[in-house]
C-alpha atoms as a PDB file:
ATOM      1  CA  UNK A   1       0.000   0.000   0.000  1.00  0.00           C
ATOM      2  CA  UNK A   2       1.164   3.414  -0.612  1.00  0.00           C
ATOM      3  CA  UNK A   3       1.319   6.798   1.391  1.00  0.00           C
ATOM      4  CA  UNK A   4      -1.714   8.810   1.516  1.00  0.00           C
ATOM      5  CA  UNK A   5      -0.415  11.721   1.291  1.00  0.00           C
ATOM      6  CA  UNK A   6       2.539  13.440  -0.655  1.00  0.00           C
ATOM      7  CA  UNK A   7       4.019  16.340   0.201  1.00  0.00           C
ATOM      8  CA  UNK A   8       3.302  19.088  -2.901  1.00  0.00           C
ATOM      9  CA  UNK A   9       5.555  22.091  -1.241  1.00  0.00           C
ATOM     10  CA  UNK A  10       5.505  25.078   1.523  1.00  0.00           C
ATOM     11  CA  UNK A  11       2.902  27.795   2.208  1.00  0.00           C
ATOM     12  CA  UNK A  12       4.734  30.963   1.562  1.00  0.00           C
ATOM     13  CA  UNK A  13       2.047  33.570   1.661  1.00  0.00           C
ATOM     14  CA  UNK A  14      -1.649  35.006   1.096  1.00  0.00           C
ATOM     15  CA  UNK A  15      -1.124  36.953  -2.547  1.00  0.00           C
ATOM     16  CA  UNK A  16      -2.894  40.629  -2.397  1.00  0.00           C
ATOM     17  CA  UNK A  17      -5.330  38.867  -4.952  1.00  0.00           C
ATOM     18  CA  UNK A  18      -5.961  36.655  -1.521  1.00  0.00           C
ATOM     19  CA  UNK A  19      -4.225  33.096  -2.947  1.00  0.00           C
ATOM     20  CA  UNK A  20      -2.252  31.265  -1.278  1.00  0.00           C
ATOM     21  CA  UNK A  21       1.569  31.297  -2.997  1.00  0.00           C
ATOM     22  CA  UNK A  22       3.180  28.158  -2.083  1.00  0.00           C
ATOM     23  CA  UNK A  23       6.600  26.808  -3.577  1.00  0.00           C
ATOM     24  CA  UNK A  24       5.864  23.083  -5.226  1.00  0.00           C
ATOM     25  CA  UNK A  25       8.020  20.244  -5.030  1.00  0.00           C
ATOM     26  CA  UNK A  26       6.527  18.959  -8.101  1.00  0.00           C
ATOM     27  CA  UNK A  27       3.499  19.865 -10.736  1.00  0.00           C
ATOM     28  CA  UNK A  28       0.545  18.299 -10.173  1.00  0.00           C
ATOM     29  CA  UNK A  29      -2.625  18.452 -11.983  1.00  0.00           C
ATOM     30  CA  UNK A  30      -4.317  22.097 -11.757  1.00  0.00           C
ATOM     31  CA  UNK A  31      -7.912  21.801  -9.898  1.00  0.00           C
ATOM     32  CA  UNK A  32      -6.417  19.311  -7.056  1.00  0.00           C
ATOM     33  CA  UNK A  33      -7.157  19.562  -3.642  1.00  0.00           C
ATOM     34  CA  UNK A  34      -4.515  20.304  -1.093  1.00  0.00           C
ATOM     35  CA  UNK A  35      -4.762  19.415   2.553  1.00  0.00           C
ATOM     36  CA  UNK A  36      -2.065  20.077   5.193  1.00  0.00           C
ATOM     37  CA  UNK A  37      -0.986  17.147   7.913  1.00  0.00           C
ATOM     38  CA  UNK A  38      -3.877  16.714   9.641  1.00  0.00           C
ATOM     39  CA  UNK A  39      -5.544  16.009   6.402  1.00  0.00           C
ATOM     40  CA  UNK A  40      -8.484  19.686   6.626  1.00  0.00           C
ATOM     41  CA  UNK A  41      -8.893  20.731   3.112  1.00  0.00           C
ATOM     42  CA  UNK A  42      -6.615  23.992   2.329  1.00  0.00           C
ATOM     43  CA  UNK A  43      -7.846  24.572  -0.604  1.00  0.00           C
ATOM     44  CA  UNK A  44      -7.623  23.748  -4.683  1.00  0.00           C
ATOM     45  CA  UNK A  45      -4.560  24.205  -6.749  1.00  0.00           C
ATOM     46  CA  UNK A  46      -5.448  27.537  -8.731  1.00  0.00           C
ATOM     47  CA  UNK A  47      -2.783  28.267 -11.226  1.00  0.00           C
ATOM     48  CA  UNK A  48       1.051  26.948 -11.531  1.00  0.00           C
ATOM     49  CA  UNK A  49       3.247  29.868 -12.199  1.00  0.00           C
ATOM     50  CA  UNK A  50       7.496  31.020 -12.356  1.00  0.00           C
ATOM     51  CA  UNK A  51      10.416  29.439 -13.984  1.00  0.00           C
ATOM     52  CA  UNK A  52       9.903  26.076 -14.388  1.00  0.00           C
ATOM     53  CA  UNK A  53      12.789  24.558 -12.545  1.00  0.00           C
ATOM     54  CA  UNK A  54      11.214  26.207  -9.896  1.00  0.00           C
ATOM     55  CA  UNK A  55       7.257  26.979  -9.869  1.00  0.00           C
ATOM     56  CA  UNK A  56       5.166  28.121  -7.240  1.00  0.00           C
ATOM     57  CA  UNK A  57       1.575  27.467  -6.865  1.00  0.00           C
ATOM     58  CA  UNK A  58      -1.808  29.587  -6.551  1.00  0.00           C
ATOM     59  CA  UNK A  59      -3.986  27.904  -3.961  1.00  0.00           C
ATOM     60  CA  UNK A  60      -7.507  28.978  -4.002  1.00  0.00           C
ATOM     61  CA  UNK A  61      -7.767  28.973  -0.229  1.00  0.00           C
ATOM     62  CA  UNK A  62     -10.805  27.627   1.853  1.00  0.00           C
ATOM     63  CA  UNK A  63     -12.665  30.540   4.268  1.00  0.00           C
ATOM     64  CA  UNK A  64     -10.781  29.419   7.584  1.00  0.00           C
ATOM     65  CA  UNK A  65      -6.997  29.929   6.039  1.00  0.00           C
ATOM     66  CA  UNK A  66      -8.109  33.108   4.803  1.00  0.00           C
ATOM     67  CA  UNK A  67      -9.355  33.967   8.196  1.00  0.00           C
ATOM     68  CA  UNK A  68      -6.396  32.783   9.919  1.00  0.00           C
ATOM     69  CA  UNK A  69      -3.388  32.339   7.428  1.00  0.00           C
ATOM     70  CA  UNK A  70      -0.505  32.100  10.069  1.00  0.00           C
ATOM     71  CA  UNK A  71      -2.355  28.526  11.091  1.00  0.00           C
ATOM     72  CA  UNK A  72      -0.631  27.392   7.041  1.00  0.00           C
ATOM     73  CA  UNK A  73       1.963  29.807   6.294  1.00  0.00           C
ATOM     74  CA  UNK A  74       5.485  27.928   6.725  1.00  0.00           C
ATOM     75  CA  UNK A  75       4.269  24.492   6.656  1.00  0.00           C
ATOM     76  CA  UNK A  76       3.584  21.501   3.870  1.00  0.00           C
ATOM     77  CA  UNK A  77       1.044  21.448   2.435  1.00  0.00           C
ATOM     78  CA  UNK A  78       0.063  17.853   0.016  1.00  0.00           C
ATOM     79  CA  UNK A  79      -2.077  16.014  -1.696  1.00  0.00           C
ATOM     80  CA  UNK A  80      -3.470  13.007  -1.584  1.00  0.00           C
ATOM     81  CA  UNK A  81      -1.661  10.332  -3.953  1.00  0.00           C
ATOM     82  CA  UNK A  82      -5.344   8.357  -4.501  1.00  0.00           C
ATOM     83  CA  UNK A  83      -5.977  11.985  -6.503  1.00  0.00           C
ATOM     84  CA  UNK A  84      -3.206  12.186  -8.482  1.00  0.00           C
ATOM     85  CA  UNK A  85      -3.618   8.674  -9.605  1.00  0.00           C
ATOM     86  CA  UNK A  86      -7.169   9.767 -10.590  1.00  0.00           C
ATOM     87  CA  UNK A  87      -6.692  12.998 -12.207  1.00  0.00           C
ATOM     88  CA  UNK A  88      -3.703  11.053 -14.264  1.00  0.00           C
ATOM     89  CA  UNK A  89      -5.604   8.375 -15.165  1.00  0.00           C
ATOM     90  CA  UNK A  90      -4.154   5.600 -13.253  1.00  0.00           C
ATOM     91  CA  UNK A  91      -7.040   4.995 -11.096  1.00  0.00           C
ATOM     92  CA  UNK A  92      -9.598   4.673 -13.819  1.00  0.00           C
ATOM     93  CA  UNK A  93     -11.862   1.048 -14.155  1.00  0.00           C
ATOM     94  CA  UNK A  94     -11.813  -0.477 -17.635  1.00  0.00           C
END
């Protein structure tokens, strides 16, 4: 069995446009949901943007970050690995 989670970078800050930045690890598909470690919903992955050997994120954030960002700012953030199977096909029945 594999991990449930994997870790898709940090929370770095709210945006003025009131995303979350974050810097990724990897790409994922866009429209993903992101959780942090105790597995509450963040948010969905907005936009990818920057250089690509090093991209950073727009999170769409959920009401609670937004009221209380320091709770997410410095810390992982992921997603869950049953997703990214899904939204890469892998996890499709035949």
């Amino acid at each position: 069995m594999s991990t449930l989670l994997k870790k898709l970078g940090e929370a770095l800050h709210i945006s003025h446009d009131k995303k979350l930045v974050i810097k990724l690890s990897f790409v994922p598909p866009l429209y993903i949901t992101v959780y942090d470690y105790a597995m509450k919903r963040v948010g969905v992955l907005y936009d990818v943007i920057g250089p690509v050997k090093s991209p950073f994120g727009l999170i769409k954030p959920e009401k609670n970050i937004l009221e209380n960002p320091n709770q997410i700012i410095g810390k992982p953030v992921y997603v869950r690995v049953l997703d990214l199977e899904r939204a890469r096909g892998k996890g499709r029945r035949k």
